[in-house]
N, C-alpha and C. Protein backbone atom coordinates (compact mmCIF):
# COMPACT_ATOMS: atom_id res chain seq x y z
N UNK A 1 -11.67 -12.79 76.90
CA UNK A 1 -11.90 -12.60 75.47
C UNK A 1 -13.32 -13.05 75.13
N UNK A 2 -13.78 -12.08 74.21
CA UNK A 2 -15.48 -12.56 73.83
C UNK A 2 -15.25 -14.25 73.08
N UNK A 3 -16.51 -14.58 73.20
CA UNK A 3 -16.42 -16.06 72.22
C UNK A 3 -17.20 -15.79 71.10
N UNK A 4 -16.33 -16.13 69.97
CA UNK A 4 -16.99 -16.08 68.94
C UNK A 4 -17.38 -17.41 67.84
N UNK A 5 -18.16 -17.39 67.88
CA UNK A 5 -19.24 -18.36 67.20
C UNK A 5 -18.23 -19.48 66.11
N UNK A 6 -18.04 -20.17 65.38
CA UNK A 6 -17.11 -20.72 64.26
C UNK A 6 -17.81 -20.62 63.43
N UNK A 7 -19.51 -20.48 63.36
CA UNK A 7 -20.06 -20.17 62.34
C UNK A 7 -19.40 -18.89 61.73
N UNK A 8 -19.47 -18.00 62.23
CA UNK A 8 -18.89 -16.45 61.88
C UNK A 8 -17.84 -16.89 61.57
N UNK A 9 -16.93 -17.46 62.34
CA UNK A 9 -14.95 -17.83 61.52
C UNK A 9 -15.25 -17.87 60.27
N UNK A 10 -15.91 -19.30 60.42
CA UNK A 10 -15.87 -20.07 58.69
C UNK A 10 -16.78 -19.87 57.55
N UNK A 11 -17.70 -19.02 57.87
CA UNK A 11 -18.89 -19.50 56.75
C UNK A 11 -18.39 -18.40 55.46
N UNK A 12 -19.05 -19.50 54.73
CA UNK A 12 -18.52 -19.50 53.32
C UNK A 12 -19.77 -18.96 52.68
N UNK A 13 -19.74 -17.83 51.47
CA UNK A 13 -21.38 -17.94 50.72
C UNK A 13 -21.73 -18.45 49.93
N UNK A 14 -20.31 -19.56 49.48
CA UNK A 14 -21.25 -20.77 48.51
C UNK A 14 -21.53 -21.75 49.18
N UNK A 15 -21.64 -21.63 50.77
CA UNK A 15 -21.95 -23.00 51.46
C UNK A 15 -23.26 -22.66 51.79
N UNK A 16 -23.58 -21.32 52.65
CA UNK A 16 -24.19 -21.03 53.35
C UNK A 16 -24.46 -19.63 53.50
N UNK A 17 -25.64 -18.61 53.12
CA UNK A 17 -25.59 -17.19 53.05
C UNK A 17 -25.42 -16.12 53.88
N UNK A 18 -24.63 -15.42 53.68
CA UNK A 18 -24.49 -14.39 54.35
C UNK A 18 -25.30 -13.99 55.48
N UNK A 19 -25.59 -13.81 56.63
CA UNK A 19 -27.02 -13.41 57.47
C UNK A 19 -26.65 -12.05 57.03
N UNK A 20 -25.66 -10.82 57.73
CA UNK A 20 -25.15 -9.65 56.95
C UNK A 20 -24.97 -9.02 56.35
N UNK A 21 -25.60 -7.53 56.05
CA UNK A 21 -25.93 -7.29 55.01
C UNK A 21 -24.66 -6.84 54.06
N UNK A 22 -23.72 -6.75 55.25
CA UNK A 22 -22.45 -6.56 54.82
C UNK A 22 -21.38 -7.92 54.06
N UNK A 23 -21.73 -8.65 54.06
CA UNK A 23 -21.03 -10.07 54.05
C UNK A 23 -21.17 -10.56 55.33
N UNK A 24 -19.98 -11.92 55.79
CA UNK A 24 -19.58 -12.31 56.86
C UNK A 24 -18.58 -11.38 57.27
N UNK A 25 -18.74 -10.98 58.77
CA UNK A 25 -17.76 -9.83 59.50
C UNK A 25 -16.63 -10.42 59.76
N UNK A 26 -15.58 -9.50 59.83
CA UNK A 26 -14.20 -10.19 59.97
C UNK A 26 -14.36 -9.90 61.70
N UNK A 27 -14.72 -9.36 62.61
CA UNK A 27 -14.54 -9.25 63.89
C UNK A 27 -16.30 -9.29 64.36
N UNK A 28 -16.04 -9.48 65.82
CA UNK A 28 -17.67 -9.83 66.24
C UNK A 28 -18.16 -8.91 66.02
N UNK A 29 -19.36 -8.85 65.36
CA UNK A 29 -20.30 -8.05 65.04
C UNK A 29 -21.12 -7.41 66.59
N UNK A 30 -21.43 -6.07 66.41
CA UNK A 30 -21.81 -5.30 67.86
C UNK A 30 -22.61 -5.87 68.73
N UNK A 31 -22.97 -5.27 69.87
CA UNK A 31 -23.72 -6.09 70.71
C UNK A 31 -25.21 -6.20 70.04
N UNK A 32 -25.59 -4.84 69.35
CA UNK A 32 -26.73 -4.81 69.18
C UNK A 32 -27.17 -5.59 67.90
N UNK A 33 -26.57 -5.66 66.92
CA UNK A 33 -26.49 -7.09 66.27
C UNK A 33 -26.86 -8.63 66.32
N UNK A 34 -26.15 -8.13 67.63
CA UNK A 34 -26.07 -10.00 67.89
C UNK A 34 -27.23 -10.34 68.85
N UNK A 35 -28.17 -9.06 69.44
CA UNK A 35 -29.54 -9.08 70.02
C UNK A 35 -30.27 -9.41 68.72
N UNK A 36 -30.12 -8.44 68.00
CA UNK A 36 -30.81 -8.28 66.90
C UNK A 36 -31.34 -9.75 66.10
N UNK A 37 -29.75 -10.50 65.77
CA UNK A 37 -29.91 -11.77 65.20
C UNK A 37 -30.29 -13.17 65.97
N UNK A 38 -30.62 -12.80 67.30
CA UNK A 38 -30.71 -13.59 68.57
C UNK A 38 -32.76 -13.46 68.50
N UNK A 39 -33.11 -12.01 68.40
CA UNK A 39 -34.66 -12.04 68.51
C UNK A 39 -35.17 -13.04 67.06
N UNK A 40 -34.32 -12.68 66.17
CA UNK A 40 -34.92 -13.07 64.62
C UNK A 40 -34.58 -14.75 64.86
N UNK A 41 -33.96 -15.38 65.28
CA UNK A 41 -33.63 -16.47 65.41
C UNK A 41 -34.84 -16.99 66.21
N UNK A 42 -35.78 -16.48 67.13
CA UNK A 42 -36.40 -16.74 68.01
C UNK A 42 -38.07 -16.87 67.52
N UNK A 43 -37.39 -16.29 66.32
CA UNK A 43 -39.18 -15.37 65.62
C UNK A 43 -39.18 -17.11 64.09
N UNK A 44 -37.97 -17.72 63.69
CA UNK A 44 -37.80 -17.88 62.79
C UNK A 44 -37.61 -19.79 63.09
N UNK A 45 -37.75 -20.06 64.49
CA UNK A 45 -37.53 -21.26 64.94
C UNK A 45 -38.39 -21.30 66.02
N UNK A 46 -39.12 -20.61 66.22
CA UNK A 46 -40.14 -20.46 66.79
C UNK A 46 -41.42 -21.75 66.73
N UNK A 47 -41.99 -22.54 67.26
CA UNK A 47 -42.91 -23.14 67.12
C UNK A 47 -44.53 -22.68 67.71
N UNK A 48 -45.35 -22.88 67.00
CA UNK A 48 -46.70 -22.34 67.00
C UNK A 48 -47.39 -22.16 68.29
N UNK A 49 -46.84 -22.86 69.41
CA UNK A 49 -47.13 -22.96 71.19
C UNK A 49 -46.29 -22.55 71.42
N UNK A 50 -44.72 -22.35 71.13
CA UNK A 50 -43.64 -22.11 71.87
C UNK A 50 -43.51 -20.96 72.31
N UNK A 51 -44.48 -19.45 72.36
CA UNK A 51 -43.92 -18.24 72.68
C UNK A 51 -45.40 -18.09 72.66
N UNK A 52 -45.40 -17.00 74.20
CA UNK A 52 -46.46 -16.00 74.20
C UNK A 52 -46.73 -14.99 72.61
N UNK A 53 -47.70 -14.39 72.33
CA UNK A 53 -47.85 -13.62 71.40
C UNK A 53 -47.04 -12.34 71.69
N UNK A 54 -46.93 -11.57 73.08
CA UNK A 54 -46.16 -10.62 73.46
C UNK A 54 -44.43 -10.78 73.11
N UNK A 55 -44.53 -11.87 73.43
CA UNK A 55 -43.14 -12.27 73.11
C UNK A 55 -42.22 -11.93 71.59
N UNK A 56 -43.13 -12.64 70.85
CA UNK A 56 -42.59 -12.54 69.67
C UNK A 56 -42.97 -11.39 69.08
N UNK A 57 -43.82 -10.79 69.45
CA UNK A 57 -43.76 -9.23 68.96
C UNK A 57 -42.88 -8.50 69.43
N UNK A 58 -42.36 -8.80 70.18
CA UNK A 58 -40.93 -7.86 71.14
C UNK A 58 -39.85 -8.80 70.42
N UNK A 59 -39.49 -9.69 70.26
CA UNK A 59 -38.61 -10.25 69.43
C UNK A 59 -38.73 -9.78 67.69
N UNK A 60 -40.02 -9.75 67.21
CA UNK A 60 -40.07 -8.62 66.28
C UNK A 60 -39.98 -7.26 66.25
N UNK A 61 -40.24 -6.21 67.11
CA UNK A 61 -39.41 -5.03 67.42
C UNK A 61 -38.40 -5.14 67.12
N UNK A 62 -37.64 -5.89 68.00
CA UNK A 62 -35.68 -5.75 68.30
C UNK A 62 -35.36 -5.78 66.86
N UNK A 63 -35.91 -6.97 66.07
CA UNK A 63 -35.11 -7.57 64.69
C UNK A 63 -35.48 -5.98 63.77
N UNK A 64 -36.20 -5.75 63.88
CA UNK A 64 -36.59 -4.91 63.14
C UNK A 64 -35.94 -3.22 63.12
N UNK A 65 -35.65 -2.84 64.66
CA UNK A 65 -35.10 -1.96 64.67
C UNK A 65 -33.39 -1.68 64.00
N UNK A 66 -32.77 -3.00 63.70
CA UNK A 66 -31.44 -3.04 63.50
C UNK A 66 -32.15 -3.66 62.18
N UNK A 67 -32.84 -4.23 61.08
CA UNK A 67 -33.42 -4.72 60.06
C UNK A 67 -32.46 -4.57 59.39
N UNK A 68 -31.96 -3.47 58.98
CA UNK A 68 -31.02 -2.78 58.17
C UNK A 68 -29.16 -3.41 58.34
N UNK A 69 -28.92 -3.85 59.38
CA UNK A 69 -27.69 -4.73 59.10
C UNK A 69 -27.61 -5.95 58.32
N UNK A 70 -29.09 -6.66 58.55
CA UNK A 70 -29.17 -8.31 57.63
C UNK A 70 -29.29 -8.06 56.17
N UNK A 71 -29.38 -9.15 56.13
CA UNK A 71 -28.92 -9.32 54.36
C UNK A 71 -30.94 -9.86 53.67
N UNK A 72 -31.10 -9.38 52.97
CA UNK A 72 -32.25 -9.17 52.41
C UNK A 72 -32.97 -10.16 52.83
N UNK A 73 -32.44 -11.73 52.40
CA UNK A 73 -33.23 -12.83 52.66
C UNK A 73 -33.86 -13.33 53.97
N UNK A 74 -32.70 -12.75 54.89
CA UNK A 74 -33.52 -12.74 56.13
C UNK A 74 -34.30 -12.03 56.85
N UNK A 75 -34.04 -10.51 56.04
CA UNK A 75 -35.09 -10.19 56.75
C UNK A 75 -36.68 -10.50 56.31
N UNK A 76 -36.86 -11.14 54.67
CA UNK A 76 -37.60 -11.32 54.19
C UNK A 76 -38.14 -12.67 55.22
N UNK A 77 -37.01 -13.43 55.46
CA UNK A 77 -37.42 -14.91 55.77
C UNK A 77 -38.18 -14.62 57.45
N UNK A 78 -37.61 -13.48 58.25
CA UNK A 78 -38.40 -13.05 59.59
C UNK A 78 -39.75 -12.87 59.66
N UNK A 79 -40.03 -11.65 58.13
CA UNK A 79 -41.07 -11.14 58.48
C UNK A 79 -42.54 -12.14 57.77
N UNK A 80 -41.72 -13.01 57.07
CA UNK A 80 -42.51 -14.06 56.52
C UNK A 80 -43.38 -15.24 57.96
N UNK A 81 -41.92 -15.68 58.76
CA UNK A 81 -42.42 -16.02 59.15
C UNK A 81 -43.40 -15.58 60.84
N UNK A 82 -42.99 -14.46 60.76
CA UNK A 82 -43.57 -13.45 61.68
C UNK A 82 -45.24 -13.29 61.49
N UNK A 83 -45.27 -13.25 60.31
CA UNK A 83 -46.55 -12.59 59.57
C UNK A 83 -47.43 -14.54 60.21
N UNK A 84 -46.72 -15.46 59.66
CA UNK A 84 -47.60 -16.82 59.67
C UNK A 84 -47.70 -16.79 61.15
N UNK A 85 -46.91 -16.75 62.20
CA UNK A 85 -47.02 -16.98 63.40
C UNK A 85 -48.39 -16.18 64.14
N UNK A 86 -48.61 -14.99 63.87
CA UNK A 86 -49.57 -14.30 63.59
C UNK A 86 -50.54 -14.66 62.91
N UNK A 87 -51.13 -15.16 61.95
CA UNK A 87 -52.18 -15.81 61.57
C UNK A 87 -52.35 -16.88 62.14
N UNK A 88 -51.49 -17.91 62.73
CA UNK A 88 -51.71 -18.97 63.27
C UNK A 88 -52.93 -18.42 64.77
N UNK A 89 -51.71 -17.41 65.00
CA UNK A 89 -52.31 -17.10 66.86
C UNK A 89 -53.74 -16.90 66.56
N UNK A 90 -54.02 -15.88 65.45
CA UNK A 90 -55.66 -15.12 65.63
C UNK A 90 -55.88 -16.89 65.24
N UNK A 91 -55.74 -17.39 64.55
CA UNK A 91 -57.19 -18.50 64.58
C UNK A 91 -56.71 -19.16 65.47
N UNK A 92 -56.14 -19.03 66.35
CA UNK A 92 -56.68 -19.70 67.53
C UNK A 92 -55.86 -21.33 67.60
N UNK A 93 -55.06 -21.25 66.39
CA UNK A 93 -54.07 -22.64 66.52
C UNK A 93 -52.67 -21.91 67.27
């Protein structure tokens, strides 16, 4: 049987928001989803040394190609911090 997360069981949206643009899913959400929310997680906890520049642009691809399942704020909150990670790199921090 797949394992599924307890975040997904339990989360509530007056605790904690939706990632989905659908709500919280009642069954595991697809594979490509869960790539999807796996690159953005990577792009979004990311630290300023922690990833080649190639990297996180391919972790921005993925999120982006499925963009359309998350729920507004995150994708806002990706490309926000996508965009800074990127200014960081060109100057050189």
């Amino acid at each position: 049987a797949p394992r599924v997360p307890l975040l997904m069981a339990f989360a509530d949206p007056d605790v904690e928001p939706a990632l989905f643009a659908d709500g919280v899913p009642t069954t595991p959400p697809p594979l490509d989803a869960r790539v999807a929310l796996a690159a953005a997680q990577q792009i979004v906890y990311a630290k300023s040394d922690a990833r080649r520049p190639h990297d996180l642009a391919l972790f921005h691809r993925i999120f982006r190609a499925r963009a359309e399942l998350f729920a507004p704020w995150l994708r806002a909150k990706v490309s926000e911090r996508f965009q800074w990670m990127e200014f960081v790199r060109k100057r050189g921090g």
